[in-house]
Protein backbone atom coordinates (compact mmCIF):
# COMPACT_ATOMS: atom_id res chain seq x y z
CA UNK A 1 102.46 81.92 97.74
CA UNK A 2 100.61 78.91 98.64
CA UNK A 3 98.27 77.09 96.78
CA UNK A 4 96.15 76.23 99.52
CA UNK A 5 92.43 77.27 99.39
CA UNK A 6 90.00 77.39 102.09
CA UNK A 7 86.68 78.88 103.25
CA UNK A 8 86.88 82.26 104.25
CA UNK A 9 87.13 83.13 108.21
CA UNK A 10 86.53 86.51 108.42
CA UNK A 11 89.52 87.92 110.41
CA UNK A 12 87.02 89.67 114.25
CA UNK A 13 87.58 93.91 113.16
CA UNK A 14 88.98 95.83 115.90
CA UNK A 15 86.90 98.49 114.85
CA UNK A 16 84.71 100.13 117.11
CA UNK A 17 83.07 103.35 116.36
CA UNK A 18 81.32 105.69 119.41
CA UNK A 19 77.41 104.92 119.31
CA UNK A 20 77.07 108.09 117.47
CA UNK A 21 78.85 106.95 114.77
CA UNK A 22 77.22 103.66 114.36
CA UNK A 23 74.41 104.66 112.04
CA UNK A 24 75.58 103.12 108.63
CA UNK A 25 73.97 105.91 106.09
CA UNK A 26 75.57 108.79 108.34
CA UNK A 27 78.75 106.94 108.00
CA UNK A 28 78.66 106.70 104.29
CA UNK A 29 77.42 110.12 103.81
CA UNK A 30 80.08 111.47 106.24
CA UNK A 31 83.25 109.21 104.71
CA UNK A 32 82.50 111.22 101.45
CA UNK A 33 81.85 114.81 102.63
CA UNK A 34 83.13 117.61 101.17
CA UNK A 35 83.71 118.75 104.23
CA UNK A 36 85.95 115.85 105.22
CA UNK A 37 88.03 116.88 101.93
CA UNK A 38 89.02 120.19 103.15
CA UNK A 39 89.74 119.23 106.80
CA UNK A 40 92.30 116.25 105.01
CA UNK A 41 93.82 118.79 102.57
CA UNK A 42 94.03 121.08 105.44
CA UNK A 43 95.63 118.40 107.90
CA UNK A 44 97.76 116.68 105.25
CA UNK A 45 98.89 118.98 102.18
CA UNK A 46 101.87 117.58 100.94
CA UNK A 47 100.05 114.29 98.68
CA UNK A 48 98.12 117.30 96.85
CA UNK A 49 100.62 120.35 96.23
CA UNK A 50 102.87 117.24 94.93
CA UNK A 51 100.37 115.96 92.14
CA UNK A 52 100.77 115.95 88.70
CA UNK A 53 97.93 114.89 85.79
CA UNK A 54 99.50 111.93 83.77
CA UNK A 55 98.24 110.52 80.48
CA UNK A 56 98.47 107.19 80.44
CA UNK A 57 98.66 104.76 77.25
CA UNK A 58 97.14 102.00 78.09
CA UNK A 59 97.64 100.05 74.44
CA UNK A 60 95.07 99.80 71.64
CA UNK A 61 94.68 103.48 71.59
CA UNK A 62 93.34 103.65 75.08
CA UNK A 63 94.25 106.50 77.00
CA UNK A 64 93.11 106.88 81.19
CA UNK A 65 94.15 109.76 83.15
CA UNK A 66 95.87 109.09 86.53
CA UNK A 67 97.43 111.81 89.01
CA UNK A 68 101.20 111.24 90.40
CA UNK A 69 102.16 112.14 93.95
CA UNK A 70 105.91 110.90 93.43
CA UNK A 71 108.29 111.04 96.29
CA UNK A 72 111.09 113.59 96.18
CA UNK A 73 114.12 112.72 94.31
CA UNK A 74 114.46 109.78 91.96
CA UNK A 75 113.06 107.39 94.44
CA UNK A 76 109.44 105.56 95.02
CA UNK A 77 110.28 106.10 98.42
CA UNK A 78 108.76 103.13 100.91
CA UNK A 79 106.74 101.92 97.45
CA UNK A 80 104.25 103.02 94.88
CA UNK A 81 101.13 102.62 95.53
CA UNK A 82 98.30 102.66 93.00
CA UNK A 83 94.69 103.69 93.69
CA UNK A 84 90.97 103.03 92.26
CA UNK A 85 88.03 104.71 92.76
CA UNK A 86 84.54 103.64 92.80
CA UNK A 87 81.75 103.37 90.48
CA UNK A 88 81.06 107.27 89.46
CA UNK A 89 83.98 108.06 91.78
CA UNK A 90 87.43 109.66 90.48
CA UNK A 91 90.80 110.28 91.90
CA UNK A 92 89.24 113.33 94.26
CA UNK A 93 86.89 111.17 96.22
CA UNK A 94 87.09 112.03 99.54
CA UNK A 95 87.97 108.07 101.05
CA UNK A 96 90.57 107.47 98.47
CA UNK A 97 92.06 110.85 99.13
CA UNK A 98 92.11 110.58 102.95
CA UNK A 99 93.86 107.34 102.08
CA UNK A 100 96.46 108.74 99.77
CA UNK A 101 96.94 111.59 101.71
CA UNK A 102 97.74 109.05 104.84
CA UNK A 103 100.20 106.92 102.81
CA UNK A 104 102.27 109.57 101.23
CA UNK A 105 102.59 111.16 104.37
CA UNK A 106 104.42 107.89 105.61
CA UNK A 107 106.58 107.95 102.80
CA UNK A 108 105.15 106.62 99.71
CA UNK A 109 104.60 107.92 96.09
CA UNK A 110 100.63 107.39 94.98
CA UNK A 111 99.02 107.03 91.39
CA UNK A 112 95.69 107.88 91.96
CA UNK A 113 94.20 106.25 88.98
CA UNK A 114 91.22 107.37 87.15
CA UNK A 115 88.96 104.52 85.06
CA UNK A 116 87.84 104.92 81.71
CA UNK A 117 85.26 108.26 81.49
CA UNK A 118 85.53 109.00 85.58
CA UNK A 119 87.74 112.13 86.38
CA UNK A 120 86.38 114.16 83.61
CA UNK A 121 88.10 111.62 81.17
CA UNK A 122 85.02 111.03 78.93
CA UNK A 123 86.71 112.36 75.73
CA UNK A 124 89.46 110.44 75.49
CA UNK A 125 88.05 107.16 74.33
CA UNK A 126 85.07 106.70 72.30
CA UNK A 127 83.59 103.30 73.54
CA UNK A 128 82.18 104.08 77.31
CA UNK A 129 83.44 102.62 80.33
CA UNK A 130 82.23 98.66 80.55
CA UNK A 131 83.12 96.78 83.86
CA UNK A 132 84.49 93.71 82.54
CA UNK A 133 87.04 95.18 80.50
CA UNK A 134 90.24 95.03 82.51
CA UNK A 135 92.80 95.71 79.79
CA UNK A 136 92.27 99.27 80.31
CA UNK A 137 93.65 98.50 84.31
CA UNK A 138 96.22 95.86 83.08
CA UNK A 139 97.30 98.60 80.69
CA UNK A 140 97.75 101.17 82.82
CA UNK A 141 99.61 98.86 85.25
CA UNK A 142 102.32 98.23 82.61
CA UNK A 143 102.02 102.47 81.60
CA UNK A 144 103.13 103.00 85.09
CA UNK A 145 105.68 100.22 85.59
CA UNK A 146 107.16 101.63 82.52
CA UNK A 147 107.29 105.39 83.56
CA UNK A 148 107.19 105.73 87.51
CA UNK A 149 109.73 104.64 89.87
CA UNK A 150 108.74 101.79 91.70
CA UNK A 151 105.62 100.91 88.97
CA UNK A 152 107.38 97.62 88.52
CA UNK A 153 106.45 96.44 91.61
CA UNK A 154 103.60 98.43 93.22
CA UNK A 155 100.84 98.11 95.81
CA UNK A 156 96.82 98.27 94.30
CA UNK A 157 94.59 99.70 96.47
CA UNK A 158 90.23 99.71 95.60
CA UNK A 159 87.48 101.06 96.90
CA UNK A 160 83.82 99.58 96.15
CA UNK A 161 83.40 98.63 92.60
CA UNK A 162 86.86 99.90 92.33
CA UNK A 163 87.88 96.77 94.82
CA UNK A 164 85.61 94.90 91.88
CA UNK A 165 88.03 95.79 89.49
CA UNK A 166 91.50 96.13 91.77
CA UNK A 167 90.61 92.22 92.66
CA UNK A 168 90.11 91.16 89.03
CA UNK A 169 92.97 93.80 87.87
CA UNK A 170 95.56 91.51 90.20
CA UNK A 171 94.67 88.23 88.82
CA UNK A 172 94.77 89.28 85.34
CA UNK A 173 98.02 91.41 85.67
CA UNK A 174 100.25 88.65 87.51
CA UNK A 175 98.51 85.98 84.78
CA UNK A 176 100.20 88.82 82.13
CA UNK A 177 103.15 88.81 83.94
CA UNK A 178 103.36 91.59 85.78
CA UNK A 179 104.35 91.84 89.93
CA UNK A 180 102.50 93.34 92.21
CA UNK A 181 103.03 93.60 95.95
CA UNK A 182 99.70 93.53 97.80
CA UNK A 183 96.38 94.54 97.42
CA UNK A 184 93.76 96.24 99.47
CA UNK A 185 90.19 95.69 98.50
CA UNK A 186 87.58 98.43 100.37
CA UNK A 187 84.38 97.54 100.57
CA UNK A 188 84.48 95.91 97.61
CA UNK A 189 81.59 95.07 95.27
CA UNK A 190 82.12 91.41 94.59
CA UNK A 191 78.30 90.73 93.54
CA UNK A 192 77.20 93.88 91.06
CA UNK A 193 73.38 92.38 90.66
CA UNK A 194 72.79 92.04 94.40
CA UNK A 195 74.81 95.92 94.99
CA UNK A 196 72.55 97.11 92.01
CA UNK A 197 69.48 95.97 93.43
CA UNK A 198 70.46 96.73 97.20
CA UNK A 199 70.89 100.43 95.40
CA UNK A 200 67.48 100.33 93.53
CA UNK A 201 65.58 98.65 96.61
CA UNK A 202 66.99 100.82 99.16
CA UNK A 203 66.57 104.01 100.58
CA UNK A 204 66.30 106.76 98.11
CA UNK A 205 69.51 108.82 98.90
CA UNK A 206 71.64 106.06 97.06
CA UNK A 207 69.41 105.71 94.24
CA UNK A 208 69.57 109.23 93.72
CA UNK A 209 72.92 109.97 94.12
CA UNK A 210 74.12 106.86 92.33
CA UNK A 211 71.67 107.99 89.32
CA UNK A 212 72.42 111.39 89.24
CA UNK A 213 76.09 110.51 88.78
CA UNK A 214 75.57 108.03 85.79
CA UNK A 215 72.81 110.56 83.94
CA UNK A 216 75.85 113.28 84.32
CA UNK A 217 78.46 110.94 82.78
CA UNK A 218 76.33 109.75 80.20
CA UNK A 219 75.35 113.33 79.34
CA UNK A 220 79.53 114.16 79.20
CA UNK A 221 80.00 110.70 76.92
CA UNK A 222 77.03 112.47 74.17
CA UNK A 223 78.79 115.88 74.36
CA UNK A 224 82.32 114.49 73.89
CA UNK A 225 80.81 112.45 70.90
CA UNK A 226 78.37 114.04 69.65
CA UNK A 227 75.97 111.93 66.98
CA UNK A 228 78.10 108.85 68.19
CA UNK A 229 76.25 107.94 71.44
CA UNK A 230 72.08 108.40 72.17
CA UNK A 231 72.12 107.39 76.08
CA UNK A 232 69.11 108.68 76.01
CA UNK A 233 67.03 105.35 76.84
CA UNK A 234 69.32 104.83 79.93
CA UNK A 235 69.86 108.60 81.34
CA UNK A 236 65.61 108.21 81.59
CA UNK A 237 65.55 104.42 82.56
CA UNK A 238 63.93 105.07 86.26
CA UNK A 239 66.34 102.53 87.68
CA UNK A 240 69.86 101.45 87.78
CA UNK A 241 69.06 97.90 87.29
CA UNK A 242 67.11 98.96 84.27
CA UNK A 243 69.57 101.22 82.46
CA UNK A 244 72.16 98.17 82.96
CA UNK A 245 69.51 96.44 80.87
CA UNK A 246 70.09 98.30 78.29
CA UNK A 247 72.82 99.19 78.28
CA UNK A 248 74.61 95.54 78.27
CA UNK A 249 73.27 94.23 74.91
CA UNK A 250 74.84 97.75 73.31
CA UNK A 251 78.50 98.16 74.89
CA UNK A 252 79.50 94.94 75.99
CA UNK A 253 79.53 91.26 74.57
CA UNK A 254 76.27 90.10 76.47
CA UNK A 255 73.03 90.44 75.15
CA UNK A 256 71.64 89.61 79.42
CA UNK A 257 72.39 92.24 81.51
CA UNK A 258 72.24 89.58 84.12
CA UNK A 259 75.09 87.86 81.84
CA UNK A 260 77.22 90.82 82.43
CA UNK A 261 76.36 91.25 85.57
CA UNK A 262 77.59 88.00 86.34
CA UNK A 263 80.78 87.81 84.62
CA UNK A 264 82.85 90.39 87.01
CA UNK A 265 80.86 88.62 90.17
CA UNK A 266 83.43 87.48 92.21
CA UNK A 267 81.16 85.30 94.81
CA UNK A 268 82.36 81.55 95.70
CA UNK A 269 85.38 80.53 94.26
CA UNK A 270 86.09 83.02 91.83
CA UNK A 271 88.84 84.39 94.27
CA UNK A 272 90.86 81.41 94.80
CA UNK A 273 93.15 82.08 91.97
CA UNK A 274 94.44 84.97 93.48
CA UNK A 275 98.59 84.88 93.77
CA UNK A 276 98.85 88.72 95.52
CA UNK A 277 98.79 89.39 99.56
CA UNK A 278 95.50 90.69 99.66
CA UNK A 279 93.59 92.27 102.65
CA UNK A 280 89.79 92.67 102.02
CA UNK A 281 87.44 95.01 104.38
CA UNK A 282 84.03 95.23 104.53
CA UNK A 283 81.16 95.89 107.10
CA UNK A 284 78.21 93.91 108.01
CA UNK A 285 76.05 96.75 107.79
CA UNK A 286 76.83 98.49 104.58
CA UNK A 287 74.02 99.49 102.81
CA UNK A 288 74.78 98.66 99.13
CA UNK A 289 77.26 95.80 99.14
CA UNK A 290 75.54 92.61 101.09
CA UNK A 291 77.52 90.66 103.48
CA UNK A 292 75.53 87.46 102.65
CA UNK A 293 77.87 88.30 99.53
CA UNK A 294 80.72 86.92 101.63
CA UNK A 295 79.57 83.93 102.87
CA UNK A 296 81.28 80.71 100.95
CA UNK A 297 84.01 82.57 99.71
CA UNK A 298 87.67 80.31 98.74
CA UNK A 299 90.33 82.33 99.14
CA UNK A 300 94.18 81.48 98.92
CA UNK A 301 96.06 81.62 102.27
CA UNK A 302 97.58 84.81 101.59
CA UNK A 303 94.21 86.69 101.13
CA UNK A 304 92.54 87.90 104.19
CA UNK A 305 89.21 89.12 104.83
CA UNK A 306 88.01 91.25 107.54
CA UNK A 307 84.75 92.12 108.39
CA UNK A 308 83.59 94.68 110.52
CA UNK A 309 79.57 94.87 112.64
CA UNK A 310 80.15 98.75 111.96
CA UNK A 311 81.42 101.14 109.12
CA UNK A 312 78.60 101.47 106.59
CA UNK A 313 79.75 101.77 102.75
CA UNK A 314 83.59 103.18 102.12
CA UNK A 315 83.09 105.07 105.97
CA UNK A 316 84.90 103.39 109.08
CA UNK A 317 85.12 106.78 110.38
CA UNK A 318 86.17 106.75 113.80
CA UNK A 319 86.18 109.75 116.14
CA UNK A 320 84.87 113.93 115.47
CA UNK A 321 88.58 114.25 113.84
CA UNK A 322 86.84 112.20 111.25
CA UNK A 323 90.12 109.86 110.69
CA UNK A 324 89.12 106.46 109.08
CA UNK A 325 90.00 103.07 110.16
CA UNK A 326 90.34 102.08 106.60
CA UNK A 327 93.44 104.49 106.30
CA UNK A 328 95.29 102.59 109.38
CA UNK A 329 94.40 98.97 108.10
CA UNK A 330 96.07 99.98 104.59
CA UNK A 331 99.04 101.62 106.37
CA UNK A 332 99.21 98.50 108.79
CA UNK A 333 99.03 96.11 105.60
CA UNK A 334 101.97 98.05 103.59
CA UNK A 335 103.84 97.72 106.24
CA UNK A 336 103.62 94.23 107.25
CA UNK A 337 104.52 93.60 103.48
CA UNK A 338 108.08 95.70 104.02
């Protein structure tokens, strides 16, 4: 891969939704729909009745849970292709499943990877999930490599904060010598102040739903533990940016939340090291990741960024069959990489 650095040019999107669909909050709330789930498991069945709950060891004691769709036979088939959910998210959410689903059907094996306490994992590791901790993803890299068929070589896929960490992940992995083929980053959360406050500041059906989700999982990290972990100063903190607050100086190495904050930002330059084909997409109107978050970014010739005036947050939902643009820009990417 070449060295070269430059300025980002977004790469014009050739997606264009009907007018109907061009509300951004309808198509986040639509992307994620339960009732998008059952029409995908309906139209596509075969990722699903394939998968099988793996343990992962991850080193240090750290165990994650990921779920294997492996190709038939001894094979990886086209490739294996690993997947990360968003903040809150899990291997079932509905725009990483439509995208599994999609990619198995064209002939490749999926890990659909589940980070530390998301996908009911919140009892298998005492100290909570923390964002800047990527040993737990470089981990399970090397857990796969070591017992899937094509893990030694496999594709990364992330969605929102999930792209956070899938970006990060590749950098760290290929520093620890591990290969990996390309990456697709979703929406990805590349500035977690400005998404937390977008969140906080914004219309109240992501504030609730984002806070709902973290008072559950801190409510399953005290019952899995019990008398180890109080959460209860964040699960009653009336913001997000205000349980971060407190919950930084606690679980993670910075006293600043802001501190934190900042160390997974991945704004400016912080890209530029990355050695993996990437394809980033996002949407100028998403409602809780800021384009101005784009602007300036240095990324490596091989990294691509496309940007779309429609799509909303993880949506890019096309047509009334509900099928996503993201899933044909991922297929379109593997493929280019054969």
């Amino acid at each position: 891969m070449s060295d070269q650095v430059f300025a980002a040019i977004p790469q014009t999107s050739a997606y264009q939704p009907p007018g109907w669909l061009r509300n951004p909050h309808f198509q986040s709330v639509l992307a994620s729909s339960a009732w998008r789930r059952r029409l995908i498991a309906s139209r596509r069945p075969g990722m699903q009745a394939t998968s099988r709950r793996l343990t992962l060891n991850c080193g240090d004691g750290v165990r994650l849970y990921a779920h294997a769709s492996p190709r038939p036979g001894a094979s990886a088939g086209r490739g294996l292709v690993i997947l990360i959910h968003g903040w809150e998210g899990c291997h079932d959410s509905v725009y990483l499943f439509s995208m599994a689903s999609r990619l198995w059907d064209a002939g490749y094996s999926i890990v659909r990877l589940n980070l530390r306490d998301h996908g009911y994992s919140h009892h298998l590791n005492e100290e909570p999930f923390v964002s800047t901790r990527l040993t737990d993803s470089v981990g399970a890299l090397r857990a796969i490599a070591q017992r899937l068929p094509g893990g030694e070589n496999p594709f990364l896929m992330g969605f929102s904060m999930g792209g956070n960490v899938a970006l990060r992940t590749a950098m760290a992995a290929v520093e620890d010598g591990l290969k990996l083929r390309g990456l697709l980053a979703v929406s990805p959360a590349i500035n977690p102040l400005a998404t937390t406050r977008a969140i906080d500041e914004g219309i109240l059906l992501y504030r609730t739903y984002f806070k709902r989700k973290w008072v559950r999982s801190l409510r399953a990290k005290e019952a899995a533990f019990p008398g180890v972990h109080d959460l209860t100063d964040m699960r009653e903190a009336p913001t997000l940016e205000q349980a971060t607050e407190r919950f930084a100086p606690r679980f993670t190495p910075y006293q600043d939340y802001r501190d934190y904050l900042s160390a997974y930002t991945l704004t400016g330059d912080a890209l530029a090291a990355l050695r993996v084909p990437t394809h980033i997409l996002t949407a100028e109107d998403d409602p809780v990741i800021p384009i101005e978050d784009f602007e300036g970014l240095r990324l490596p010739s091989d990294v691509r960024l496309e940007v779309s005036e429609f799509g909303g947050h993880c949506g890019f939902i096309k047509s009334r069959a509900l099928d996503c643009h993201t899933d044909d820009v991922g297929l379109r990417f593997l493929n280019e990489l054969d």
